[in-house]
C-alpha atoms as a PDB file:
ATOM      1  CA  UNK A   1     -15.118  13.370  -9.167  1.00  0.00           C
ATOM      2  CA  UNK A   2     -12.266  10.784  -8.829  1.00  0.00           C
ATOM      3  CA  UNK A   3     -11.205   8.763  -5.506  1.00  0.00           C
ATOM      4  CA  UNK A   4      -7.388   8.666  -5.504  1.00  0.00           C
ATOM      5  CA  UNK A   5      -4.909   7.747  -3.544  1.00  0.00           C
ATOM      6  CA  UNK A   6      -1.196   6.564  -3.729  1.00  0.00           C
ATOM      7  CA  UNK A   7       0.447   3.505  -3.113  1.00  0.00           C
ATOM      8  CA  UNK A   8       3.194   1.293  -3.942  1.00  0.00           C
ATOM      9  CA  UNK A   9       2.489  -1.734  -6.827  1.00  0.00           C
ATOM     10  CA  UNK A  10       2.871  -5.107  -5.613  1.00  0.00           C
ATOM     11  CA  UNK A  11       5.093  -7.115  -8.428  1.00  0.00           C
ATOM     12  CA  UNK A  12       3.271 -10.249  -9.953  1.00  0.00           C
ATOM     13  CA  UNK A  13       5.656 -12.868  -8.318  1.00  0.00           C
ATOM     14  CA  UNK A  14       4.666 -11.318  -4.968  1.00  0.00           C
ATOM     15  CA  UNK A  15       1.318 -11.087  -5.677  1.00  0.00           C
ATOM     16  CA  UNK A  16       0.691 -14.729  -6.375  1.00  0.00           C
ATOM     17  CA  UNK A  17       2.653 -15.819  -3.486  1.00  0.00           C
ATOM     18  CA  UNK A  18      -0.174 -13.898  -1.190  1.00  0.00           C
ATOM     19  CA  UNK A  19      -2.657 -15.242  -3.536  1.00  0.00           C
ATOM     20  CA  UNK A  20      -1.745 -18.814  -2.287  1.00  0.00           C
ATOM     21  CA  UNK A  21      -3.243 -17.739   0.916  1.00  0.00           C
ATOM     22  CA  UNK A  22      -6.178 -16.647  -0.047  1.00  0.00           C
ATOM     23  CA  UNK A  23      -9.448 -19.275   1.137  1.00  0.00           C
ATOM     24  CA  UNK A  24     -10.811 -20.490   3.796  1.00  0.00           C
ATOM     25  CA  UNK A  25     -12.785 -17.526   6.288  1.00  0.00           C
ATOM     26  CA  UNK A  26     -16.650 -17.399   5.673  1.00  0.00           C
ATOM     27  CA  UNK A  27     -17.918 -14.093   4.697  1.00  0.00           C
ATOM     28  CA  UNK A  28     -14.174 -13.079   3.186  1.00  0.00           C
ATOM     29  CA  UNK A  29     -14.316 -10.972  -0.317  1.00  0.00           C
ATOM     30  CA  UNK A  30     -10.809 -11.876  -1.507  1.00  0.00           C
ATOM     31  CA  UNK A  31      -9.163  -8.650  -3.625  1.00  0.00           C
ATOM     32  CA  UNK A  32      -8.397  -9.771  -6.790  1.00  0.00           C
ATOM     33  CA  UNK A  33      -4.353 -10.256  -6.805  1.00  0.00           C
ATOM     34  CA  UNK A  34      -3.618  -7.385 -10.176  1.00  0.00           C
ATOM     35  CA  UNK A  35      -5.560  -5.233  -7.230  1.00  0.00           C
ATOM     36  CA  UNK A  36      -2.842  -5.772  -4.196  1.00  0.00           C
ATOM     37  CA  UNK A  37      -1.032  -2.920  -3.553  1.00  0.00           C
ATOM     38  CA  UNK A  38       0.171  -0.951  -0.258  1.00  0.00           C
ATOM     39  CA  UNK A  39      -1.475   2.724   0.362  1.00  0.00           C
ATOM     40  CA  UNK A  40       0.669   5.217   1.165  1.00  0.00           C
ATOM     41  CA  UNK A  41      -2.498   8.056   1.071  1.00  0.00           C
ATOM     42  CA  UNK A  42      -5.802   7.896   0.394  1.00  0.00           C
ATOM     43  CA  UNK A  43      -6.786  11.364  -1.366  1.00  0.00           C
ATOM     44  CA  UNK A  44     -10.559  10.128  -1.209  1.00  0.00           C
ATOM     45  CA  UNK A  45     -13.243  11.804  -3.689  1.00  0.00           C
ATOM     46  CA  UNK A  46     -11.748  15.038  -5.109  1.00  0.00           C
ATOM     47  CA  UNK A  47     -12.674  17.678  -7.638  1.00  0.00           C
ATOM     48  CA  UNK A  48     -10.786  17.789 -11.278  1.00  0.00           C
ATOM     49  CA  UNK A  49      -8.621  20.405  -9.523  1.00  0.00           C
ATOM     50  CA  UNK A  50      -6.957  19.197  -6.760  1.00  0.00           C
ATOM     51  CA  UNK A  51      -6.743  15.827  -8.561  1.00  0.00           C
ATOM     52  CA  UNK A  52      -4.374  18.117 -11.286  1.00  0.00           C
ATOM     53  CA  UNK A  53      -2.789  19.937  -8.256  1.00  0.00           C
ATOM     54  CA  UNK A  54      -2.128  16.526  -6.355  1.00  0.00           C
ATOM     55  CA  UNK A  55      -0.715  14.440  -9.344  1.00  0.00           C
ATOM     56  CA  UNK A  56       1.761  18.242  -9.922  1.00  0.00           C
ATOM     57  CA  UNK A  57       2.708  18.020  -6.276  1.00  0.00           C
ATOM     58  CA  UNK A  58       3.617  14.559  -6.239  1.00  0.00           C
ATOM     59  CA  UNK A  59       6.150  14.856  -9.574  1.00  0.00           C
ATOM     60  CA  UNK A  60       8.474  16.758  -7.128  1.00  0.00           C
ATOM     61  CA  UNK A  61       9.076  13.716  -4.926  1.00  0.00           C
ATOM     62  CA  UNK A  62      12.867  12.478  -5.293  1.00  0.00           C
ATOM     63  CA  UNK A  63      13.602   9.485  -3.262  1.00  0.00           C
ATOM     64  CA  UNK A  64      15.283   6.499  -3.393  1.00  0.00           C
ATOM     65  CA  UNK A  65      14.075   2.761  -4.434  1.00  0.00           C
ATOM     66  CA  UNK A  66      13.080   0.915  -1.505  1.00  0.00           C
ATOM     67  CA  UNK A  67      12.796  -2.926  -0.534  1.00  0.00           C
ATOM     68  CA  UNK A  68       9.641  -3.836   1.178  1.00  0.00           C
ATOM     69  CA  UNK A  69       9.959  -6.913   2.882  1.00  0.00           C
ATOM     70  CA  UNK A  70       6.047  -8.251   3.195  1.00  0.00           C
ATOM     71  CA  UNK A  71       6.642 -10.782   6.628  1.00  0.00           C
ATOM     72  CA  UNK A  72       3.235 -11.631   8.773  1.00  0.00           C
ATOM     73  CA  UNK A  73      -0.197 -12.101   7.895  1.00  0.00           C
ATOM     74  CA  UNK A  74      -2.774 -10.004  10.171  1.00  0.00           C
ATOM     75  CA  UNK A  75      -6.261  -9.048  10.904  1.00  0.00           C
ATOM     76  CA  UNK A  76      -8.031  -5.161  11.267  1.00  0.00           C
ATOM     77  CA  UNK A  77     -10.369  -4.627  13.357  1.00  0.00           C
ATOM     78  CA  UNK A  78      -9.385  -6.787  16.491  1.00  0.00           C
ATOM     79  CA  UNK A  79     -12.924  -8.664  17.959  1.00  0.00           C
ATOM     80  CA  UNK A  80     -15.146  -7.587  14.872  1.00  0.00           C
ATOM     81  CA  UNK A  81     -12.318  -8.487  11.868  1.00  0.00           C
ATOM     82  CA  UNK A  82     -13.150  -6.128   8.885  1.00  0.00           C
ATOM     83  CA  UNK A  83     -10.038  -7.287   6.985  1.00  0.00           C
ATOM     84  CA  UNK A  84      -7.184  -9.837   6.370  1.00  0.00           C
ATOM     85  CA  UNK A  85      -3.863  -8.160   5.561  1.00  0.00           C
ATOM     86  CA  UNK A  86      -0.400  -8.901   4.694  1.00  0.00           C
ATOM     87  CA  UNK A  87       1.648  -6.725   6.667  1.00  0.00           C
ATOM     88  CA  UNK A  88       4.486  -5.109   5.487  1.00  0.00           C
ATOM     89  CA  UNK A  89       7.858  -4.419   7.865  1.00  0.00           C
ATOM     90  CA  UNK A  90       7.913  -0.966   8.881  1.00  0.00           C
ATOM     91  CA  UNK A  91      11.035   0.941   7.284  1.00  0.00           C
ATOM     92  CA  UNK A  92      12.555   4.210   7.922  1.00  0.00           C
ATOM     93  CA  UNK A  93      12.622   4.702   4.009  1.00  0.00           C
ATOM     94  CA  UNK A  94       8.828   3.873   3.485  1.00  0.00           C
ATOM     95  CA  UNK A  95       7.845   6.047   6.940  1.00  0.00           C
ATOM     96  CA  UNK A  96       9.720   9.049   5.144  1.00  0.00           C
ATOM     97  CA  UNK A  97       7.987   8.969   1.906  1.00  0.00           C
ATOM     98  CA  UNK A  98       4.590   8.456   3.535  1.00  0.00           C
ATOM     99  CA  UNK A  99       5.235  11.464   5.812  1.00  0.00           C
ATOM    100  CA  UNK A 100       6.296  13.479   2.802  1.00  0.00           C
ATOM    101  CA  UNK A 101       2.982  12.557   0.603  1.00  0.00           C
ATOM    102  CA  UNK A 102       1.253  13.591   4.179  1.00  0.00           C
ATOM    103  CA  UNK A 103       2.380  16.704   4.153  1.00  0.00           C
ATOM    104  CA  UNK A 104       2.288  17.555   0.468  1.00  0.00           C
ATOM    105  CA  UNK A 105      -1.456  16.675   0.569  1.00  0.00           C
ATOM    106  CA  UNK A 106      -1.968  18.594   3.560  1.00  0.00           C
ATOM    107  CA  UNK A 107      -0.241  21.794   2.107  1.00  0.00           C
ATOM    108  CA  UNK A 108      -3.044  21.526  -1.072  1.00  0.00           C
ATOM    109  CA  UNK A 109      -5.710  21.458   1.257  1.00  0.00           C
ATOM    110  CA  UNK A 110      -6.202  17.897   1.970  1.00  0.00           C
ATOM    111  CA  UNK A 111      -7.438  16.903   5.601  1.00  0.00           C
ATOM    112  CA  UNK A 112      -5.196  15.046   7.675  1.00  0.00           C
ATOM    113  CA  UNK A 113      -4.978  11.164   7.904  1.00  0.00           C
ATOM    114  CA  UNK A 114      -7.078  10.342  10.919  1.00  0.00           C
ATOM    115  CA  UNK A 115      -5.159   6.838  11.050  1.00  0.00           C
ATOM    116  CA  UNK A 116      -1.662   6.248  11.812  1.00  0.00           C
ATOM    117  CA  UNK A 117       0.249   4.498   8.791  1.00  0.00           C
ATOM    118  CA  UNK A 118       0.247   0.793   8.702  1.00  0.00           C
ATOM    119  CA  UNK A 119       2.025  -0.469   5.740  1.00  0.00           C
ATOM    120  CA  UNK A 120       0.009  -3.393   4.365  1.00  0.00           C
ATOM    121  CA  UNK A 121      -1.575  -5.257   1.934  1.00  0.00           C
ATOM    122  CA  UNK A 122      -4.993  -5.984   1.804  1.00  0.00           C
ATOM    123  CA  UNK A 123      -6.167  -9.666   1.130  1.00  0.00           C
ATOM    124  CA  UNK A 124      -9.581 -10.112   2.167  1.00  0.00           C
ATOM    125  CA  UNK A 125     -12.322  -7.707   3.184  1.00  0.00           C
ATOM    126  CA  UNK A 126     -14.713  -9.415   5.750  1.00  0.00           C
ATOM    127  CA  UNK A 127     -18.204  -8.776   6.434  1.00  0.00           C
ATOM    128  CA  UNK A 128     -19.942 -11.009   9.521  1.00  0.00           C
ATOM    129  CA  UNK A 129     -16.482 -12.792   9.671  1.00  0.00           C
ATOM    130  CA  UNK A 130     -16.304 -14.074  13.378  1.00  0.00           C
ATOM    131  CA  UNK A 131     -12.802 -13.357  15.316  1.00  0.00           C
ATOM    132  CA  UNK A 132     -12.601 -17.340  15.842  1.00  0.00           C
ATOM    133  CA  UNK A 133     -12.901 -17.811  12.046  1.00  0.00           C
ATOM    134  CA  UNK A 134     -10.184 -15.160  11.247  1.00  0.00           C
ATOM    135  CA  UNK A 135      -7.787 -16.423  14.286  1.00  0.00           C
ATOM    136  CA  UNK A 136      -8.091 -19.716  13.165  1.00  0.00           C
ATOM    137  CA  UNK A 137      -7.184 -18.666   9.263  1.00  0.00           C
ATOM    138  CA  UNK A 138      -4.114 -16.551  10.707  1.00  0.00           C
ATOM    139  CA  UNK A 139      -2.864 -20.069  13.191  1.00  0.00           C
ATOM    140  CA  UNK A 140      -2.766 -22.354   9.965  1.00  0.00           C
ATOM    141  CA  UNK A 141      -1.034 -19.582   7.409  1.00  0.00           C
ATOM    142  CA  UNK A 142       0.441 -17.059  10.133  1.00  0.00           C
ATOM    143  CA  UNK A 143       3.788 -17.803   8.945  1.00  0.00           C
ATOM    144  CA  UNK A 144       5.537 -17.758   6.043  1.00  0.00           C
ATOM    145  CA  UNK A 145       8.994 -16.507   4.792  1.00  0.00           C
ATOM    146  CA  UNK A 146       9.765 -12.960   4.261  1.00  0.00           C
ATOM    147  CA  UNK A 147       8.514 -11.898   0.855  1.00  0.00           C
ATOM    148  CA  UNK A 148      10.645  -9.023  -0.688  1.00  0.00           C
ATOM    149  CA  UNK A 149      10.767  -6.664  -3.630  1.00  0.00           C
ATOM    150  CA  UNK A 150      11.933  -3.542  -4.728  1.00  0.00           C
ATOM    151  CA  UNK A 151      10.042  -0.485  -5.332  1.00  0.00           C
ATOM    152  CA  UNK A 152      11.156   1.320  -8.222  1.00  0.00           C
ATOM    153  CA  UNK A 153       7.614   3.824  -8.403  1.00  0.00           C
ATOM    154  CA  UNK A 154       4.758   4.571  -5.930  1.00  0.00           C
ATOM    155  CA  UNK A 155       1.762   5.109  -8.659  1.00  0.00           C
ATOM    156  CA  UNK A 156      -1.768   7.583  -8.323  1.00  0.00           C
ATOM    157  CA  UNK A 157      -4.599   5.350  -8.619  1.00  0.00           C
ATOM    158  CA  UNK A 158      -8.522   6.248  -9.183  1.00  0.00           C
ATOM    159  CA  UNK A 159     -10.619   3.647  -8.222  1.00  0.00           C
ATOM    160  CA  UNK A 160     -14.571   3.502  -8.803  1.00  0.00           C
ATOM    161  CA  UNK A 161     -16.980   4.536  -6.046  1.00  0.00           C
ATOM    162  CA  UNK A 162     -17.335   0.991  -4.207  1.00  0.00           C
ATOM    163  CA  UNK A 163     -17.141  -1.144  -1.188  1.00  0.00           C
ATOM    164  CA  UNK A 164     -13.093  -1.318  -2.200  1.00  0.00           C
ATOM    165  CA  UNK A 165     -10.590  -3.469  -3.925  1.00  0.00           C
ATOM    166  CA  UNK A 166     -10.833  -2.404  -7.713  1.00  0.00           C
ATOM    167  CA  UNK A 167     -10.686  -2.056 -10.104  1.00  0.00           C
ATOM    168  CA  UNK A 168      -7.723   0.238  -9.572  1.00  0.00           C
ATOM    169  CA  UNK A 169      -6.750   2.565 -12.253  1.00  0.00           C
ATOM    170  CA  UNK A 170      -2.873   4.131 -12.739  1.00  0.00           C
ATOM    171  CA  UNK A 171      -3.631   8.092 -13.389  1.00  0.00           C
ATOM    172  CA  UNK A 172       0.240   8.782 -13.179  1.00  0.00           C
ATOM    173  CA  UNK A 173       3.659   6.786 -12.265  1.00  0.00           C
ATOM    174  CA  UNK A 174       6.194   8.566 -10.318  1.00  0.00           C
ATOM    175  CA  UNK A 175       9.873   6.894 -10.645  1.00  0.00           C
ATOM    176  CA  UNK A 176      12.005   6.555  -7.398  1.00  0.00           C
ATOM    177  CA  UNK A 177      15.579   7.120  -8.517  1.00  0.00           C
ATOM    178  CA  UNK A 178      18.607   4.679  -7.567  1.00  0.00           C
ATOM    179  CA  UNK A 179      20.101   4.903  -4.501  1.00  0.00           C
ATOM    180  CA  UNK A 180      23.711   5.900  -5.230  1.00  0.00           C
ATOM    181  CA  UNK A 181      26.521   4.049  -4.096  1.00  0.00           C
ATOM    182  CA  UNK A 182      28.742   5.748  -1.461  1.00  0.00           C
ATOM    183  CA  UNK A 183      31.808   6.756  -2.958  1.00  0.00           C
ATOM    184  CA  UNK A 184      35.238   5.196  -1.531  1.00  0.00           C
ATOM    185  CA  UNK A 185      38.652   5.804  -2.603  1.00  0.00           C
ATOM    186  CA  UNK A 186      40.247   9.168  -3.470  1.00  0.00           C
ATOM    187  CA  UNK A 187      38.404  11.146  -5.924  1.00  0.00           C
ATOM    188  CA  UNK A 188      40.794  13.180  -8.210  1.00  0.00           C
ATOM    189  CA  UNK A 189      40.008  16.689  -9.841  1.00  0.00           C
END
């Protein structure tokens, strides 16, 4: 039975640019930087089935490339910290396509996301972190510039039954296509 979900692939150059940050909170797993990536759904453990029927569904999505501009470094899990993220600016474009995989999962059966969509990227899981440590880690690397990229293909990955952060595994690519320049001028026929 594979765990899926979708997300968006964060490009090398990006990825060790968060790496830099990585260090320095007791109890922190770091994720291993070819495992950063930003969730769009998590499918969970499914049969052979809807894993076929999901990966189908998903071929039919046609939107654009998107930037993703990654721009503040963050905690889950407010006074008991179960994770250091990178979080990524919230864009109309990435909202959309989230809400679309939403409801495409939900139409195959899926059950709903019980948590609203936070576009991020996960750095560090923490386990007996202390909310000093974390706020201390987030004063001395809160800031940094903007990091951006363009996403050209959200991805399905399977990942093994764990405690999270990878290995991940591609099970299909899905291209975004080019966002097409507005046409000015007269057009002739």
């Amino acid at each position: 039975m594979p765990r899926l979900f979708t997300a968006l692939e964060v490009p090398p150059h990006i990825a060790e640019s968060l790496a830099r940050l990585r260090g320095g909170v007791s109890g922190a797993r770091w994720i291993d930087v070819e495992n950063y990536h930003i969730t769009l759904r998590f499918l969970g453990d499914v049969d052979d089935r809807f894993a076929h029927d999901a990966a189908n569904a998903l071929s039919f999505i046609r939107r654009p490339g998107l930037e993703v501009t990654i721009d503040e470094l963050a905690s889950f899990g407010g006074g008991k910290p179960r994770a250091i993220v990178a979080r990524v600016r919230s864009d109309p474009t990435l909202i959309e396509m989230q809400a679309e995989q939403e409801r495409l999962m939900r139409r195959l059966g899926a059950p709903p996301e019980v948590r609203n969509f936070a576009p991020h990227v996960t750095l560090a899981r923490l386990r007996g972190s202390n909310s000093a440590s974390v706020a201390a880690y987030l004063g001395a690397r809160g800031y940094f510039p903007p990091l951006k990229f363009m996403a050209e293909r959200f991805v399905l990955y399977s990942s093994r039954d764990s405690v999270g952060g990878g290995p991940y595994v591609i099970e299909a690519e899905y291209p975004l296509i080019e966002a097409r320049p507005a046409m000015t001028g007269a057009v002739r026929l």
